[in-house]
N, C-alpha and C. Protein backbone atom coordinates (compact mmCIF):
# COMPACT_ATOMS: atom_id res chain seq x y z
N UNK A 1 -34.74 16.15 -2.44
CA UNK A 1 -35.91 15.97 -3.21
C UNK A 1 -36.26 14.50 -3.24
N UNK A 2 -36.14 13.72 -2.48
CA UNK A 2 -36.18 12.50 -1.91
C UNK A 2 -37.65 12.25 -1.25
N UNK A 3 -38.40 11.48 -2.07
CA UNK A 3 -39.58 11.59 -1.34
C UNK A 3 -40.08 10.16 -0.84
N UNK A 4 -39.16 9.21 -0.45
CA UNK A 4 -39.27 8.04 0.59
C UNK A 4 -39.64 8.24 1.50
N UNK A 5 -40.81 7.62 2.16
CA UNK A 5 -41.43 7.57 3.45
C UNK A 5 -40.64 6.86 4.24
N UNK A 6 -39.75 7.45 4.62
CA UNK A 6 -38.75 6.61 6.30
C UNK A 6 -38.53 7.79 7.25
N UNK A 7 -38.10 7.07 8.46
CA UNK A 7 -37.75 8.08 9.78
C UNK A 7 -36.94 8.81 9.60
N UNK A 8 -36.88 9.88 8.98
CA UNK A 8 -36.42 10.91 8.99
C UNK A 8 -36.77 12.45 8.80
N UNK A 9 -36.16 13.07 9.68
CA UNK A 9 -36.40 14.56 10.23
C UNK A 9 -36.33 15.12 8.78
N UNK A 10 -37.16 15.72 8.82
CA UNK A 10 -37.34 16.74 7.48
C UNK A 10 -38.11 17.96 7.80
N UNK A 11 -37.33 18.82 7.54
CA UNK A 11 -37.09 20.59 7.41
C UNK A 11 -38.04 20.95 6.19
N UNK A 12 -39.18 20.99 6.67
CA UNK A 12 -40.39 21.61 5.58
C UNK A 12 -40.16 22.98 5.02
N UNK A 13 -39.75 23.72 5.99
CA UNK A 13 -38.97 25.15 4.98
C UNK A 13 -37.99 24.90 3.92
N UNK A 14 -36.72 23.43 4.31
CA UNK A 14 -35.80 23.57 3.57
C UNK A 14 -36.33 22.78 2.58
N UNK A 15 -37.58 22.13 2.60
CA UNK A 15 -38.23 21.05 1.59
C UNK A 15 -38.66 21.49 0.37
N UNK A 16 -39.63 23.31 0.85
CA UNK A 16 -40.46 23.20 0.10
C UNK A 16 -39.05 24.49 -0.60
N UNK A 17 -38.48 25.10 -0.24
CA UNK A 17 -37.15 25.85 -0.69
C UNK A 17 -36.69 25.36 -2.04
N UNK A 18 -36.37 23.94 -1.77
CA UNK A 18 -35.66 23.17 -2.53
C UNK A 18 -36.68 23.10 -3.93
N UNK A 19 -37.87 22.83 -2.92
CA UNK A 19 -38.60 22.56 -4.61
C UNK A 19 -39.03 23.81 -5.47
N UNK A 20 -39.26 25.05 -4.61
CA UNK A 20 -39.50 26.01 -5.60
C UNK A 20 -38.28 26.03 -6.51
N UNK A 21 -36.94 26.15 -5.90
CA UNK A 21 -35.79 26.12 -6.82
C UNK A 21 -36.33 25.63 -7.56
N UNK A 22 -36.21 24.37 -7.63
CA UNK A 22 -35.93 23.18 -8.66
C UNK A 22 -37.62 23.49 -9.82
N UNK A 23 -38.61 23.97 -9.47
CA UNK A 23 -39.78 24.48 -10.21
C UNK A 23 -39.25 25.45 -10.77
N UNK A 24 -38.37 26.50 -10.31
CA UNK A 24 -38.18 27.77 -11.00
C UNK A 24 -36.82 27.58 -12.13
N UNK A 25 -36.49 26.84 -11.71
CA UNK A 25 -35.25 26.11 -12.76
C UNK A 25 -35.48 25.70 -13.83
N UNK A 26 -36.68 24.67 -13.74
CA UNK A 26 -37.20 24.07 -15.00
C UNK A 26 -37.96 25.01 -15.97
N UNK A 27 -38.81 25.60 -15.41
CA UNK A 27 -39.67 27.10 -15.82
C UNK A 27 -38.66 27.64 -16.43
N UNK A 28 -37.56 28.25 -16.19
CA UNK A 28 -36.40 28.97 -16.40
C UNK A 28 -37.20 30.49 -16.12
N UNK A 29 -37.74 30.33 -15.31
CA UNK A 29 -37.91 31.68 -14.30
C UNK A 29 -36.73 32.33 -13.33
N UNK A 30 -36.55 33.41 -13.51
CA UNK A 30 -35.80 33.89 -12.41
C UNK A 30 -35.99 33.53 -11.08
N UNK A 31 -35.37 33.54 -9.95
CA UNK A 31 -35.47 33.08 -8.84
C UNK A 31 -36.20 33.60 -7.92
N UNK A 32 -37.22 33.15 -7.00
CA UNK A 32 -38.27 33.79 -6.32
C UNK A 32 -37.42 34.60 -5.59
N UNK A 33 -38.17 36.16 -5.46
CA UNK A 33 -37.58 37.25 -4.82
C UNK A 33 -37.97 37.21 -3.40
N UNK A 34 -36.84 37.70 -2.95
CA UNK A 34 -36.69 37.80 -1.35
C UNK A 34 -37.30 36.65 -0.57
N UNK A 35 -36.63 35.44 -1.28
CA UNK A 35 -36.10 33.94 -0.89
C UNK A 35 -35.04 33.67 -0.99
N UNK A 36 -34.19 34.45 0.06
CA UNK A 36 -32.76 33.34 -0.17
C UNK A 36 -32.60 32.15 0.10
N UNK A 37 -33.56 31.48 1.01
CA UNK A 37 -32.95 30.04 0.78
C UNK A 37 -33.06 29.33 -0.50
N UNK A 38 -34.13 29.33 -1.29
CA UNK A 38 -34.28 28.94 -3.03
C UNK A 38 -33.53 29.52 -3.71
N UNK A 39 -33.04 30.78 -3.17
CA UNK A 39 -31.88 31.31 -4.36
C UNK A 39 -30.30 30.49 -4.28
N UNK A 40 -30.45 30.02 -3.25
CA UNK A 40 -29.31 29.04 -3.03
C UNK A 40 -29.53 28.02 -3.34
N UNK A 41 -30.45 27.34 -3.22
CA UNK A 41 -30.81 25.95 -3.71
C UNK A 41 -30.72 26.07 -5.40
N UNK A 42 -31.62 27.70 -5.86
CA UNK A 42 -31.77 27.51 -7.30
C UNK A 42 -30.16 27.10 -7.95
N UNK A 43 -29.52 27.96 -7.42
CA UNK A 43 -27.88 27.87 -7.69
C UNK A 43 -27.45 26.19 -8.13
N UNK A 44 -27.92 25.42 -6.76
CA UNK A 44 -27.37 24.19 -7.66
C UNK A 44 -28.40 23.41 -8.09
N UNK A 45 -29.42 23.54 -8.33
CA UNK A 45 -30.36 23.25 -9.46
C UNK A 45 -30.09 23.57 -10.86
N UNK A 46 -29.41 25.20 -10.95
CA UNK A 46 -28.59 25.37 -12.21
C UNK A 46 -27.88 24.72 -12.73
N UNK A 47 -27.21 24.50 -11.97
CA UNK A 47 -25.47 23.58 -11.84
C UNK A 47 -25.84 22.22 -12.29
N UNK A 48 -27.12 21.79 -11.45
CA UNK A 48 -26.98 20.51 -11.94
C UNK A 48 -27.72 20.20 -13.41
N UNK A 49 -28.56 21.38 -14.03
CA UNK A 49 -29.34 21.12 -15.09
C UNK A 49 -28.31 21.04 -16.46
N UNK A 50 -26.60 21.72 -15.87
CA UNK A 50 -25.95 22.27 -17.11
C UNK A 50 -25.13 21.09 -17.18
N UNK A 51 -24.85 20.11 -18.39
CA UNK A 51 -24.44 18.99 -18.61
C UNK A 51 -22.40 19.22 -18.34
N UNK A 52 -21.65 18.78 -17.51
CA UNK A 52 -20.30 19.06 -17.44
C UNK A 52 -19.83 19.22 -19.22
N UNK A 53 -18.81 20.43 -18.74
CA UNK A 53 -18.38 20.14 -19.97
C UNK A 53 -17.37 19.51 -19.98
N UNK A 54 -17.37 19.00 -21.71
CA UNK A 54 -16.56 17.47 -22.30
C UNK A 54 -14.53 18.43 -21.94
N UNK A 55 -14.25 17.73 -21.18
CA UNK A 55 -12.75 17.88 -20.93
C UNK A 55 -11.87 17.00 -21.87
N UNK A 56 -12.54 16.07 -22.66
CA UNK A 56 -11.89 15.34 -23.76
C UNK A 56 -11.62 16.71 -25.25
N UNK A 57 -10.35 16.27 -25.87
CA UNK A 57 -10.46 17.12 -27.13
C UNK A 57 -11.06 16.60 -28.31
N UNK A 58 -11.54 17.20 -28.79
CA UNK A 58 -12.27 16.63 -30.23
C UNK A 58 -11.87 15.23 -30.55
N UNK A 59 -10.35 15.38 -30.97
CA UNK A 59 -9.85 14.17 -31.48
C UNK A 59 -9.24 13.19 -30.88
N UNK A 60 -9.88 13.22 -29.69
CA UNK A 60 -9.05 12.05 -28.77
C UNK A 60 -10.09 10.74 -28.86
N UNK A 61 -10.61 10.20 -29.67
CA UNK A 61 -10.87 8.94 -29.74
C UNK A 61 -10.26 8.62 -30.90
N UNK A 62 -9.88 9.45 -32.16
CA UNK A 62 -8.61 9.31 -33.27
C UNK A 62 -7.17 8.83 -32.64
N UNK A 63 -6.55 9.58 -31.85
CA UNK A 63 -4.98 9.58 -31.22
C UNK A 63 -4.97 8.33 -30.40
N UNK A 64 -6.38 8.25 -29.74
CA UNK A 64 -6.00 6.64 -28.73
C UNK A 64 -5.98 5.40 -29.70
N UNK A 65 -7.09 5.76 -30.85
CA UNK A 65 -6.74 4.15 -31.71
C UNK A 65 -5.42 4.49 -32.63
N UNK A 66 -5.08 5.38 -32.56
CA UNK A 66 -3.65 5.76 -33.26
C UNK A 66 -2.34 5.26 -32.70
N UNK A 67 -2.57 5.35 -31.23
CA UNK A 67 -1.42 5.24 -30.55
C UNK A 67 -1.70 3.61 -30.20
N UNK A 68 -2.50 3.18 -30.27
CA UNK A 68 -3.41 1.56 -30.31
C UNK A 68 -2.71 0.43 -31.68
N UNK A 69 -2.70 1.17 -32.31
CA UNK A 69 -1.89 1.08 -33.90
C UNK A 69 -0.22 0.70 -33.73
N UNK A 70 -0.15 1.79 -33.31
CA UNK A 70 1.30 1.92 -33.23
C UNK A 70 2.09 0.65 -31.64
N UNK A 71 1.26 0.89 -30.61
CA UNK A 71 1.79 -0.11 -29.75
C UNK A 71 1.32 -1.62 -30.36
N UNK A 72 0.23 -2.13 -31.15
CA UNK A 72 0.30 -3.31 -31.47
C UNK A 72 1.67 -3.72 -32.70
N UNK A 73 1.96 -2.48 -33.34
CA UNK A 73 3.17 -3.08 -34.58
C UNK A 73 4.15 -3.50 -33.73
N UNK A 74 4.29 -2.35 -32.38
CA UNK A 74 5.86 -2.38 -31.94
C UNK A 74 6.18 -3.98 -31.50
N UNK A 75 7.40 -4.05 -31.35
CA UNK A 75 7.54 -5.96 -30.97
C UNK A 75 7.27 -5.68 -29.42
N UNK A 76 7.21 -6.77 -29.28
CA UNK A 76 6.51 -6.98 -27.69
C UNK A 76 7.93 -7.50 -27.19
N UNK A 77 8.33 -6.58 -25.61
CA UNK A 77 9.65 -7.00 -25.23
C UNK A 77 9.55 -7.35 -23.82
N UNK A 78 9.96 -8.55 -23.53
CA UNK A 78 9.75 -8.32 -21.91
C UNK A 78 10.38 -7.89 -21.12
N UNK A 79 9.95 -7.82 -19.80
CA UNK A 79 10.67 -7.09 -18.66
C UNK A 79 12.22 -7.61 -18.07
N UNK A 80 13.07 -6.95 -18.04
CA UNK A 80 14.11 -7.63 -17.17
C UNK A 80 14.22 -8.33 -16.79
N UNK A 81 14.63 -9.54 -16.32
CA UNK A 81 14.55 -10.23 -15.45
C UNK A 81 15.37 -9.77 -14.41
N UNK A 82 15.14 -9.56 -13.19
CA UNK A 82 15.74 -8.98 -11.73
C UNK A 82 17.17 -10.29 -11.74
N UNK A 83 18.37 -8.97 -11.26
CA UNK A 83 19.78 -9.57 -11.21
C UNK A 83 19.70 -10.45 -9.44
N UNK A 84 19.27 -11.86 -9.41
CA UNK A 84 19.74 -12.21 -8.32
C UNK A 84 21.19 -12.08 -7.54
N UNK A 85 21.78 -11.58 -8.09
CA UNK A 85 23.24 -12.00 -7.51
C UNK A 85 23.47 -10.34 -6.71
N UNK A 86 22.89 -9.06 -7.23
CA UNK A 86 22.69 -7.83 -6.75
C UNK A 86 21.82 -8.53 -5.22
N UNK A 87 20.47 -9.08 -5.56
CA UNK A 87 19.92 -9.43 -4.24
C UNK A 87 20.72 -10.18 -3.38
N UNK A 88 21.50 -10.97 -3.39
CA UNK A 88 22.65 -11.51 -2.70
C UNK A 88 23.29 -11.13 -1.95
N UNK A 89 23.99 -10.26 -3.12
CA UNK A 89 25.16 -8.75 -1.98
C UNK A 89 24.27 -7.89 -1.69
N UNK A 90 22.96 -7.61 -1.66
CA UNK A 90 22.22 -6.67 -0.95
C UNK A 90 22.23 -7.41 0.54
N UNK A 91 21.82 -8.79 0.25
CA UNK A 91 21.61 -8.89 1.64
C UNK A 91 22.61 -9.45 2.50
N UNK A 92 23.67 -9.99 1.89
CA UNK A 92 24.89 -10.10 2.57
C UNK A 92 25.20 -8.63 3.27
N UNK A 93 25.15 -7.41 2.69
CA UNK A 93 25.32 -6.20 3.26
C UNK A 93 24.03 -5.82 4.39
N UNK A 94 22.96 -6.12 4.26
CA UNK A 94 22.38 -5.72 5.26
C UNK A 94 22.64 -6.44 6.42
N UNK A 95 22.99 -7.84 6.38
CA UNK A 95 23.50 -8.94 7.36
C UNK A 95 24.34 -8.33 7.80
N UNK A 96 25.53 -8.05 7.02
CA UNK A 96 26.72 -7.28 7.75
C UNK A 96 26.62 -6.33 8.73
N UNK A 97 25.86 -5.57 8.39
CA UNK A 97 25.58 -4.30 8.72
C UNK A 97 24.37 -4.73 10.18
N UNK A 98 23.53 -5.25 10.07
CA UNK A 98 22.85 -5.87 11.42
C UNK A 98 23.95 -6.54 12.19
N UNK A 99 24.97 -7.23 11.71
CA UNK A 99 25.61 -8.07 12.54
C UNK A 99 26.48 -6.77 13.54
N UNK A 100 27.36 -6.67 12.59
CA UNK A 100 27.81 -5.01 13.22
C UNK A 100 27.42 -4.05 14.46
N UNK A 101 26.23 -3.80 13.93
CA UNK A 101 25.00 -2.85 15.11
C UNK A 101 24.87 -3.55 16.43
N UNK A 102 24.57 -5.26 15.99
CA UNK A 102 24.67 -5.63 16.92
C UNK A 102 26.37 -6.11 17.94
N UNK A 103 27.05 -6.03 17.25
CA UNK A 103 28.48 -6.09 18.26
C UNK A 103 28.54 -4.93 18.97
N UNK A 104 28.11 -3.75 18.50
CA UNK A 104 28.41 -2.57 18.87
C UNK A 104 27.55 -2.15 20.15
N UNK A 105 25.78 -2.75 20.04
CA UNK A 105 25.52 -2.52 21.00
C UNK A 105 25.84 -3.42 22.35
N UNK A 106 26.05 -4.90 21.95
CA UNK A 106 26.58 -5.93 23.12
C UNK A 106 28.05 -5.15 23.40
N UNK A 107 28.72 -4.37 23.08
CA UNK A 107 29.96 -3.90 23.64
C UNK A 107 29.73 -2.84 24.33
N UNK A 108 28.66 -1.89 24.32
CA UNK A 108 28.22 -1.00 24.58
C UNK A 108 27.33 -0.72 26.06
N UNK A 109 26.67 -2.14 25.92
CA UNK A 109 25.89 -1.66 26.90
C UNK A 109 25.56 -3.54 27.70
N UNK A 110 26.56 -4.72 26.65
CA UNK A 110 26.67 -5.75 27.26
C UNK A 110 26.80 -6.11 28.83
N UNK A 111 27.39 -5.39 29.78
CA UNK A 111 27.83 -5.76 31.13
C UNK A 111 26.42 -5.23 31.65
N UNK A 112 25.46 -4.83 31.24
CA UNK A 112 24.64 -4.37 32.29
C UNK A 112 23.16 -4.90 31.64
N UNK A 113 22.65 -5.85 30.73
CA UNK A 113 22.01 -6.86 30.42
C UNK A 113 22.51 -8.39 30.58
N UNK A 114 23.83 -8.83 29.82
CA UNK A 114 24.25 -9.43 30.09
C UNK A 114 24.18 -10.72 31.19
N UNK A 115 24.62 -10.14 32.42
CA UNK A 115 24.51 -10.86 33.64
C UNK A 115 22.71 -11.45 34.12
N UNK A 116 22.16 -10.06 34.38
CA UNK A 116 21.11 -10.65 34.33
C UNK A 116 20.27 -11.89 33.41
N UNK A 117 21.06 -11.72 32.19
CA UNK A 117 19.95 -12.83 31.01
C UNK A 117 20.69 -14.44 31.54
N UNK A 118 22.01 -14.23 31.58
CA UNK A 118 22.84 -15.49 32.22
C UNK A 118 22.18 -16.44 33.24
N UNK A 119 22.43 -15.01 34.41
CA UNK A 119 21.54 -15.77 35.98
C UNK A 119 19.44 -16.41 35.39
N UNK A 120 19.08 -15.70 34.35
CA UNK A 120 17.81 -16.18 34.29
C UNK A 120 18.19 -17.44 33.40
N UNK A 121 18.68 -17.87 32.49
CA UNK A 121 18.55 -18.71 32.39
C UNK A 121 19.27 -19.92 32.65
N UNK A 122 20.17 -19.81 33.68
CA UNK A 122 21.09 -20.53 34.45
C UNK A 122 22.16 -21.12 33.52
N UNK A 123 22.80 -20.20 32.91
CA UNK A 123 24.05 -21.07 31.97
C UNK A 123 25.71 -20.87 32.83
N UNK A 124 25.10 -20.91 34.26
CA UNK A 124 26.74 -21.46 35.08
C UNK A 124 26.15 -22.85 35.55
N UNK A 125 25.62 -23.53 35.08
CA UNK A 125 25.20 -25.25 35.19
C UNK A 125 25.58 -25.90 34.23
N UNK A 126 26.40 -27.61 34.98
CA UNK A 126 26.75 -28.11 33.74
C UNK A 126 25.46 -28.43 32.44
N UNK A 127 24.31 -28.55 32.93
CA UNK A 127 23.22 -28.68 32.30
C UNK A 127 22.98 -27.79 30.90
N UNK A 128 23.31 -26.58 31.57
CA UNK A 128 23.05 -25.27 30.69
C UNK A 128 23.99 -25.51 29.70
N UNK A 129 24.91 -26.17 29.81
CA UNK A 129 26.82 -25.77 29.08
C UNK A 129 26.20 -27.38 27.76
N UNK A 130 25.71 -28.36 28.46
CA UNK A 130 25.21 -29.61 27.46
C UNK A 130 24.11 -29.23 26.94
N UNK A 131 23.21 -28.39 27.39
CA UNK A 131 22.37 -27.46 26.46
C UNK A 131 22.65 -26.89 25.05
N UNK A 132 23.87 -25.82 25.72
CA UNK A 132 24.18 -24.87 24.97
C UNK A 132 25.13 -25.65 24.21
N UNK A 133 25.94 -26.87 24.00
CA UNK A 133 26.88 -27.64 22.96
C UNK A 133 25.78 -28.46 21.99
N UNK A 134 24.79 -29.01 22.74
CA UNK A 134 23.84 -29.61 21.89
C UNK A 134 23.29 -28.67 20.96
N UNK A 135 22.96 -27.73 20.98
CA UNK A 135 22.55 -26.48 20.18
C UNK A 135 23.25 -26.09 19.02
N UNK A 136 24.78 -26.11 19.63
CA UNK A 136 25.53 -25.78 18.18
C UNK A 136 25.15 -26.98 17.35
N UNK A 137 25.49 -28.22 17.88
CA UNK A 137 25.52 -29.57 17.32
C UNK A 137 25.03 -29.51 16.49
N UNK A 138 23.79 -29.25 16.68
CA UNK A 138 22.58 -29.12 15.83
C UNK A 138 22.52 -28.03 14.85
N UNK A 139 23.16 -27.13 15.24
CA UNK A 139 23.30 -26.28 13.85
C UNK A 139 24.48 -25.81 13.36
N UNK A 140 25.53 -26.99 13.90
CA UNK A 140 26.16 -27.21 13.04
C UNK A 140 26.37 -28.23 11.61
N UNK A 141 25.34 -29.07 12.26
CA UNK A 141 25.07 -30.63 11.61
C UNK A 141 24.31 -29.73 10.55
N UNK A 142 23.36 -28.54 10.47
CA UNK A 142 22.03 -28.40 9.29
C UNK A 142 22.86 -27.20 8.78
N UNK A 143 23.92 -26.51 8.89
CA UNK A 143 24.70 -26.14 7.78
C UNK A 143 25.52 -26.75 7.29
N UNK A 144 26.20 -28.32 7.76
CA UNK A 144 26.87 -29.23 6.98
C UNK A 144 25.98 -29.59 5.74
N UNK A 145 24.74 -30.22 6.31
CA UNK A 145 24.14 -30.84 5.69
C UNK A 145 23.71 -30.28 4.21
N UNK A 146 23.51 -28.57 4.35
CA UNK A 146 22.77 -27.65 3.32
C UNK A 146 24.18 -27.45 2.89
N UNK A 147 25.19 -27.24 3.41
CA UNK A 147 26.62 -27.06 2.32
C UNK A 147 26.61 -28.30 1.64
N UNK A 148 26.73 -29.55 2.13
CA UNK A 148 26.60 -30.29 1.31
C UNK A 148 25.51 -30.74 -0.17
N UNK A 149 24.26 -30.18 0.34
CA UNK A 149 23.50 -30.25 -0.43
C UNK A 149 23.51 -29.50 -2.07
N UNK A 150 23.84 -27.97 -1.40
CA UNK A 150 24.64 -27.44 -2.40
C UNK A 150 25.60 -27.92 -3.20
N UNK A 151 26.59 -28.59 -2.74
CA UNK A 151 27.66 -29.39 -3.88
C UNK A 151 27.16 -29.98 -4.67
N UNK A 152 26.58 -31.41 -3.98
CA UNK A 152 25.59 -31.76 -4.77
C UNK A 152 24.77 -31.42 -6.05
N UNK A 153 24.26 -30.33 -6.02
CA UNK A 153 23.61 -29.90 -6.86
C UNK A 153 24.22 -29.21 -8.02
N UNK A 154 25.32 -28.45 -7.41
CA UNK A 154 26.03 -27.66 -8.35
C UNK A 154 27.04 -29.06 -9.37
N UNK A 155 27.58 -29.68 -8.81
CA UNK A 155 27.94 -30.71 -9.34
C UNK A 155 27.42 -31.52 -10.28
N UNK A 156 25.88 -32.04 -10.06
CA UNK A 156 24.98 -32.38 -10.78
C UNK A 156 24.42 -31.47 -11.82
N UNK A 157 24.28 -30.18 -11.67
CA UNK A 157 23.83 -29.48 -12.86
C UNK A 157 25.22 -29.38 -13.95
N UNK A 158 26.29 -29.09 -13.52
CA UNK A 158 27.39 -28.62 -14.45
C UNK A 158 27.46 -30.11 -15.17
C-alpha cells in the first residue's frame, strides 16, 4: 500500500486486492465474495488492525521497582578478582603439553623432514654452526637478563 512513484513493477490485480482488503477492514465489512486474493490480504489487514496483546502481567511495573528497591539496599560487592597463579599453572601445562606433542612428533616422523630442512638451510657449514651459537648467545644473554630483572624487583618490593 505504498504509493511512491519509483521504478517499480507493480501487480495492479495484487494492488487493487490489497486495497479492497484494507477498505473492507476498516468498513468492518465482511470480505468481498469470490475474491480470494482480498480474502487473504483481508486476513492480514485484520491482524494488523488488532493491537498485540500486552504479554506483560498487570503488575510488572510494581515487582521491577520492587526488585529495584531491594538491589539498591543490598551492599554492592565486587567481582573476584581472577587467581593469577591458576593462570600460571594453566599455562605452564599447556606449554608442557605442546612441548610434549612436539617431541613426539620430531621422534615420529623426524628422519624424514629432518634432513631435508638441514640440507636447505645449510647447517653442515662452519658458518651455519657460528650462526646457530650466536643465536643461543643471544637468548641466552635475554633470559639472563629478565631472570635478573626479576630479582631485582622481587628484592626491591619485599
Amino acid at each position: 500500500m505504498n504509493t511512491h512513484d519509483h521504478d517499480i513493477d507493480i501487480d495492479e490485480r495484487e494492488w487493487q486486492a490489497q486495497e479492497r482488503a484494507l477498505q473492507d477492514a476498516r468498513r468492518g465489512a465482511p470480505a468481498t465474495p469470490g475474491d480470494p486474493l482480498a480474502a487473504r490480504y483481508r486476513k492480514v489487514a485484520d491482524a494488523l488492525r488488532v493491537p498485540p496483546a500486552d504479554l506483560l502481567p498487570a503488575d510488572f511495573a510494581e515487582r521491577v521497582a520492587r526488585q529495584a528497591q531491594v538491589n539498591a539496599r543490598a551492599p554492592a560487592t565486587a567481582p573476584a578478582e581472577p587467581d593469577p597463579r591458576f593462570e600460571i599453572d594453566l599455562m605452564r601445562a599447556v606449554l608442557a603439553v605442546f612441548g610434549l606433542a612436539s617431541a613426539v612428533v620430531v621422534a615420529m616422523y623426524g628422519q624424514q623432514w629432518l634432513p631435508p630442512i638441514l640440507q636447505l638451510l645449510h647447517l653442515d657449514s662452519a658458518v651455519a654452526v657460528n650462526w646457530t651459537l650466536a643465536l643461543a648467545a643471544c637468548l641466552g644473554a635475554t633470559w639472563a637478563t629478565e631472570q635478573l630483572r626479576r630479582h631485582k624487583v622481587r628484592t626491591h618490593a619485599a
